[in-house]
N, C-alpha and C. Protein backbone atom coordinates (compact mmCIF):
# COMPACT_ATOMS: atom_id res chain seq x y z
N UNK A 1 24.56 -21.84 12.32
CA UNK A 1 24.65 -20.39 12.43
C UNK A 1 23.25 -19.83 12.62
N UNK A 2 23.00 -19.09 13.63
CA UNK A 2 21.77 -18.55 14.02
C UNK A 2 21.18 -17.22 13.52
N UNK A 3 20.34 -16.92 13.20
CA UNK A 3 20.70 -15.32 13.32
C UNK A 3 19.19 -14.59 13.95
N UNK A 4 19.77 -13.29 14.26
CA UNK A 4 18.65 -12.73 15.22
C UNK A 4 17.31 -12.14 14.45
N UNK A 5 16.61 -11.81 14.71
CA UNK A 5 15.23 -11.14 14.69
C UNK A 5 15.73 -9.86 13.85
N UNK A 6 16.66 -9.08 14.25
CA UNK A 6 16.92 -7.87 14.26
C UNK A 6 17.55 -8.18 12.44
N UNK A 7 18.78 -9.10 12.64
CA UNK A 7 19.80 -9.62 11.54
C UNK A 7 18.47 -9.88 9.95
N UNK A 8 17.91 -10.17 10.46
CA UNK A 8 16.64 -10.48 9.40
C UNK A 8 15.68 -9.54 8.43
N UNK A 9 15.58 -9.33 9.57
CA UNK A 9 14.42 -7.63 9.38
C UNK A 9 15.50 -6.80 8.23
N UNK A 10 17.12 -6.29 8.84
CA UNK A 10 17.90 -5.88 8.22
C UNK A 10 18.25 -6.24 6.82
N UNK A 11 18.55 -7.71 6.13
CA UNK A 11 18.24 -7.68 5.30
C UNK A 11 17.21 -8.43 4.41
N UNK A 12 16.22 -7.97 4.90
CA UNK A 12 14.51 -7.63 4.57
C UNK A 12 14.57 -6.42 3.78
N UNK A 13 14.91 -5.50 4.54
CA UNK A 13 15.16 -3.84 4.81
C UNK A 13 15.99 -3.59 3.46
N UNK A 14 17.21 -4.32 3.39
CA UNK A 14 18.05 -3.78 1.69
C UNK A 14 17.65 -4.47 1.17
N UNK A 15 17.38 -5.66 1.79
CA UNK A 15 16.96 -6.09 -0.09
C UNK A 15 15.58 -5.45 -0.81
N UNK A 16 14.62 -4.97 0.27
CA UNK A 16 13.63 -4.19 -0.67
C UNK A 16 13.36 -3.01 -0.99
N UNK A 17 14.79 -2.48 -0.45
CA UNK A 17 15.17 -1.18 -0.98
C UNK A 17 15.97 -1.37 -2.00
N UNK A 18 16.92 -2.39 -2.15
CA UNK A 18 17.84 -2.88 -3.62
C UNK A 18 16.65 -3.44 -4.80
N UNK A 19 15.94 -3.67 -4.77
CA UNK A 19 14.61 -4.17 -5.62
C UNK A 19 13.89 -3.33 -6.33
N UNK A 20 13.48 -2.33 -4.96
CA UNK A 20 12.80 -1.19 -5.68
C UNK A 20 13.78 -0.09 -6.32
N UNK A 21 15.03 0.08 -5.82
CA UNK A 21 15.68 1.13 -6.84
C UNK A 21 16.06 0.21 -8.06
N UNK A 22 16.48 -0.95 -7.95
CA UNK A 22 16.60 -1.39 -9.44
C UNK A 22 15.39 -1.38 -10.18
N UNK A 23 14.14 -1.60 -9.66
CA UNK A 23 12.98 -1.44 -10.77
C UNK A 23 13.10 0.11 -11.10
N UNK A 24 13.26 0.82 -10.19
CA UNK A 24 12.76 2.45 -10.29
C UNK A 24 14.48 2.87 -11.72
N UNK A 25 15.23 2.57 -11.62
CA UNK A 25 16.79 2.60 -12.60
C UNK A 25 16.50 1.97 -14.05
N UNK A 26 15.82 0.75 -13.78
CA UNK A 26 15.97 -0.12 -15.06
C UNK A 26 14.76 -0.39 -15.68
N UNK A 27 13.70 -0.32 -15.51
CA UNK A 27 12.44 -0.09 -16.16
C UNK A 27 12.15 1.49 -16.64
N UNK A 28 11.58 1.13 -18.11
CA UNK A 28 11.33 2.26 -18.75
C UNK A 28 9.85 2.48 -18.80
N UNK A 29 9.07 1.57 -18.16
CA UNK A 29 7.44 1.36 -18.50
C UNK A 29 7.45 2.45 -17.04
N UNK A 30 6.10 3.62 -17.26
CA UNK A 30 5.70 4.35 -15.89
C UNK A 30 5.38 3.43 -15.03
N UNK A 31 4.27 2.90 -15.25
CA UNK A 31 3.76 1.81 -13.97
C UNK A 31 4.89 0.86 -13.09
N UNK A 32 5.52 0.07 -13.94
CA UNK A 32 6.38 0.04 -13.31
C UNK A 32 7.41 0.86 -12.22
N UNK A 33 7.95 1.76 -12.85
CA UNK A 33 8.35 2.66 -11.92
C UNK A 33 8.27 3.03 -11.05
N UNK A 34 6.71 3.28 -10.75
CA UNK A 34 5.64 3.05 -9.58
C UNK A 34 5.68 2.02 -8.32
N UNK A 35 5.66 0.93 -9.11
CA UNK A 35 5.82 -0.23 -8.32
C UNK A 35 7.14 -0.82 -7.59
N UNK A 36 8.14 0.23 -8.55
CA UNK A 36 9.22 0.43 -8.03
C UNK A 36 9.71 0.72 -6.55
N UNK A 37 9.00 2.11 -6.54
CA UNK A 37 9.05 3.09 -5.79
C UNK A 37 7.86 2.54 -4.98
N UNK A 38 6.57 2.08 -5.04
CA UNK A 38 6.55 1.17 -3.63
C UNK A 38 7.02 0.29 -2.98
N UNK A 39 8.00 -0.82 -3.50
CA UNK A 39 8.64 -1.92 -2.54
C UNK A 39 9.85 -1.07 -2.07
N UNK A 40 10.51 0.12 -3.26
CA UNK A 40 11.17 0.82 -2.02
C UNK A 40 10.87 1.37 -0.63
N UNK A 41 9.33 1.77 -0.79
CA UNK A 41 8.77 2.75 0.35
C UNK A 41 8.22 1.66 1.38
N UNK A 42 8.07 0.49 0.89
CA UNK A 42 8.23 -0.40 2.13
C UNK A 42 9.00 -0.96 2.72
N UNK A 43 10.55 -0.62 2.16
CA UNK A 43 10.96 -0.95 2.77
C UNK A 43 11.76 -0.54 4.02
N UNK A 44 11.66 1.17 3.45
CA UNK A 44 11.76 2.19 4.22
C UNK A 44 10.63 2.21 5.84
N UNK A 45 9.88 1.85 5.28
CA UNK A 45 8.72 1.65 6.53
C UNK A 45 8.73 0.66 7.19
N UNK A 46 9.45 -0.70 6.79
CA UNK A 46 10.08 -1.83 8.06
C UNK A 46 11.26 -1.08 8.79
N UNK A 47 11.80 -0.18 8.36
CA UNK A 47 13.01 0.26 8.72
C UNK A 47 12.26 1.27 9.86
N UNK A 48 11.35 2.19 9.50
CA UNK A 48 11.10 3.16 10.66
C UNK A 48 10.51 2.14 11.86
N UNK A 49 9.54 1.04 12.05
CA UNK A 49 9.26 0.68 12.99
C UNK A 49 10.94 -0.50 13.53
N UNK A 50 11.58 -1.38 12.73
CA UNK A 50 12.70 -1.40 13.60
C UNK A 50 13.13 -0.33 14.37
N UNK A 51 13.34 0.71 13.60
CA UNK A 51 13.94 1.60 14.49
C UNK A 51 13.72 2.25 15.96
N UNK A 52 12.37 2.01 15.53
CA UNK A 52 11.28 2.44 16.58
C UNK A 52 11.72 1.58 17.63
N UNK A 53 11.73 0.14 17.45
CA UNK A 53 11.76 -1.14 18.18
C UNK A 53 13.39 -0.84 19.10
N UNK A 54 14.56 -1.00 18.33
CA UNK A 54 15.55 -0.59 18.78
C UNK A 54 16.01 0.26 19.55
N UNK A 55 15.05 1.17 19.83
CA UNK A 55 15.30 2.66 20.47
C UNK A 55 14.16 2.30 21.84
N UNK A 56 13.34 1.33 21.48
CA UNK A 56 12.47 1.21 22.63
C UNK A 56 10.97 2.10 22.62
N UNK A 57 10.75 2.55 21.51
CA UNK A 57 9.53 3.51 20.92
C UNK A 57 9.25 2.80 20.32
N UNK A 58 8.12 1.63 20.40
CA UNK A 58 7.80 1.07 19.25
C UNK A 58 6.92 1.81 18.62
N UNK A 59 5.77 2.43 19.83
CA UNK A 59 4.26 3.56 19.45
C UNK A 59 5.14 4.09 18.41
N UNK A 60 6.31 5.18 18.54
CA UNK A 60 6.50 6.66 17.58
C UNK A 60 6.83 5.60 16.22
N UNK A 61 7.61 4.52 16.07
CA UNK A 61 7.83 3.68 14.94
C UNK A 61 6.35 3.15 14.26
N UNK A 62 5.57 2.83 14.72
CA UNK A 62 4.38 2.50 14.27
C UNK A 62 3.66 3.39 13.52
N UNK A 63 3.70 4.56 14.36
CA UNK A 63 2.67 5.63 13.85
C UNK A 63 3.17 6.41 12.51
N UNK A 64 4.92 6.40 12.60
CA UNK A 64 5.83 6.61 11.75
C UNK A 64 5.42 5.58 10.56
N UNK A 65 5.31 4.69 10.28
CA UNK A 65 5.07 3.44 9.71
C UNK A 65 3.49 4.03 9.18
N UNK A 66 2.96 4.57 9.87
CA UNK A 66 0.91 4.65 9.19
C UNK A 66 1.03 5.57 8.39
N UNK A 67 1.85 7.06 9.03
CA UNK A 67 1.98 8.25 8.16
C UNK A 67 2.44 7.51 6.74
N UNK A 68 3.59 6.90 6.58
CA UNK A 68 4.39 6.33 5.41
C UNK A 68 3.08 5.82 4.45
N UNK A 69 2.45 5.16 5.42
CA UNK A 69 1.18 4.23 4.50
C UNK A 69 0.33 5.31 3.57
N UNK A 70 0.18 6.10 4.48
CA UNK A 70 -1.09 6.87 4.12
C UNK A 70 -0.68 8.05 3.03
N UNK A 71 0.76 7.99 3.29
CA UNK A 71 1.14 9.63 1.80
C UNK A 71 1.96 8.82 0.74
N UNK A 72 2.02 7.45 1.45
CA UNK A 72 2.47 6.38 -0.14
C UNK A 72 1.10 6.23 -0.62
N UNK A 73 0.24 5.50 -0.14
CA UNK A 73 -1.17 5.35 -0.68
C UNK A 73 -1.44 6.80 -1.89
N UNK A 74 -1.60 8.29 -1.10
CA UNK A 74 -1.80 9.05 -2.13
C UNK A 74 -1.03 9.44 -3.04
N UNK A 75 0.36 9.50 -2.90
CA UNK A 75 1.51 9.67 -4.02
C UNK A 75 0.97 8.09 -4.85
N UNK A 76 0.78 7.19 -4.47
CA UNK A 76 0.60 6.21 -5.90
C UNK A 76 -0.19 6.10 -6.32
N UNK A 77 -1.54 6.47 -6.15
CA UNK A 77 -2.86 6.88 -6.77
C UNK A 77 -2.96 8.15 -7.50
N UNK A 78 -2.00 9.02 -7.36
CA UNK A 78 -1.58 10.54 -8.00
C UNK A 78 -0.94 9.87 -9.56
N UNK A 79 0.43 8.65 -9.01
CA UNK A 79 0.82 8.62 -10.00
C UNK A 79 0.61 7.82 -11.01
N UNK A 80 -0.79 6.72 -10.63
CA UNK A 80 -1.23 6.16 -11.24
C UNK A 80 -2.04 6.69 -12.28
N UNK A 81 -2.70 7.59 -11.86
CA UNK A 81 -3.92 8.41 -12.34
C UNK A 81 -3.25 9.45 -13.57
N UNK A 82 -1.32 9.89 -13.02
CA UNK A 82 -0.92 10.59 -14.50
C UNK A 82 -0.34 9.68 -15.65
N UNK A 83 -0.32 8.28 -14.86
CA UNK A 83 0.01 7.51 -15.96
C UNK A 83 -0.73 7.03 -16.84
N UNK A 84 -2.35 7.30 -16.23
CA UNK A 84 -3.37 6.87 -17.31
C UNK A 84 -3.92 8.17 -18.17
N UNK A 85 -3.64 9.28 -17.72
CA UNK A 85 -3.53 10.61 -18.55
C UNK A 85 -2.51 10.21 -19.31
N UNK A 86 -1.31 10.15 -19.42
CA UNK A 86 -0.05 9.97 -20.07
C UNK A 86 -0.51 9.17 -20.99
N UNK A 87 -0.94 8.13 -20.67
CA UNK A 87 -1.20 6.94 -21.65
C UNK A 87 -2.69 7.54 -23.13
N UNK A 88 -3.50 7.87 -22.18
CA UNK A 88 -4.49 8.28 -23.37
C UNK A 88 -4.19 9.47 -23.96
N UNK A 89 -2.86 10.52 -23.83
CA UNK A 89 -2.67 11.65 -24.40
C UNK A 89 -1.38 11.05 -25.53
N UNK A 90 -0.76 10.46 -25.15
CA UNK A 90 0.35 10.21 -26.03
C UNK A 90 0.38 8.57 -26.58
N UNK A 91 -0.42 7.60 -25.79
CA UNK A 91 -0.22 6.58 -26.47
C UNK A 91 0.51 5.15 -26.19
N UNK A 92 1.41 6.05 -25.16
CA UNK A 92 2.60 5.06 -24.57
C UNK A 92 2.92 5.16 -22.96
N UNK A 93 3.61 4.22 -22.66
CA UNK A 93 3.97 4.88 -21.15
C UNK A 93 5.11 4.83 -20.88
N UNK A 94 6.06 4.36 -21.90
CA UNK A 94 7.42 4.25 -22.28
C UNK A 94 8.42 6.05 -22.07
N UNK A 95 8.82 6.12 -21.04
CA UNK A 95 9.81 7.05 -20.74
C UNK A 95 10.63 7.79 -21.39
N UNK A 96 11.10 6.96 -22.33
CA UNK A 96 12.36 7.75 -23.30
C UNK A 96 11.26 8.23 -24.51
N UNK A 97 10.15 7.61 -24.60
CA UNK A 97 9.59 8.15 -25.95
C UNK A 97 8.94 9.53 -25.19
N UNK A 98 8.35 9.86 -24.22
CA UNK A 98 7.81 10.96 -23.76
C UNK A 98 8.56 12.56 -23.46
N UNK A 99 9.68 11.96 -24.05
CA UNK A 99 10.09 12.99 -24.20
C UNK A 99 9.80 14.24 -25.00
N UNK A 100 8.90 15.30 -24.71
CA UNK A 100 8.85 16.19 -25.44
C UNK A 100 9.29 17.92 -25.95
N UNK A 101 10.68 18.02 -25.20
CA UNK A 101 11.41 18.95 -24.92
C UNK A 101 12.19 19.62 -25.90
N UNK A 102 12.17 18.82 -27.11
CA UNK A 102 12.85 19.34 -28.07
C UNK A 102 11.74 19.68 -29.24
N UNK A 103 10.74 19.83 -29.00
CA UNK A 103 9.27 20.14 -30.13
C UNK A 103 9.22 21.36 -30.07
């Protein structure tokens, strides 16, 4: 049984979008979460240049693919940076304990 280029990429594509929402669901640590939400966002970004590829635009898929890089890069350095605030203000980086809504 053979399978194509395309068949591959595809599940490339869920499984590291099934990876990262289960880290981003089932981890209670911030950082994690994080790391979550990047193997999701890559996997979203094999998906825009397939798409690109499929449609015969590889350029608009590519460039689609750099933007992704470049506002994941600053969303995870944003959220790295409140997780190390988080951490030296409260102590923990544990989710359910940060709760402070009922004080």
């Amino acid at each position: 049984m053979t399978f194509s280029t395309q068949n591959i990429v595809m599940v490339v594509i869920i499984g590291l979008l099934g990876i990262g929402l289960y880290g981003v669901l089932i981890s209670r640590n911030l950082i994690k979460v994080v790391v979550g939400l990047q193997v999701a966002v890559k996997g979203a970004m094999i998906a825009f240049v397939l798409a690109g590829r499929l449609n015969g635009k590889v350029d608009l898929g590519q460039s689609m693919a750099l933007t992704v890089i470049v506002a994941d890069t600053i969303v995870a350095v944003v959220a790295l940076a409140l997780a190390v605030q988080v951490r030296r203000k409260f102590g923990t980086l544990d989710i359910k304990s940060l709760t402070t809504l009922r004080r």
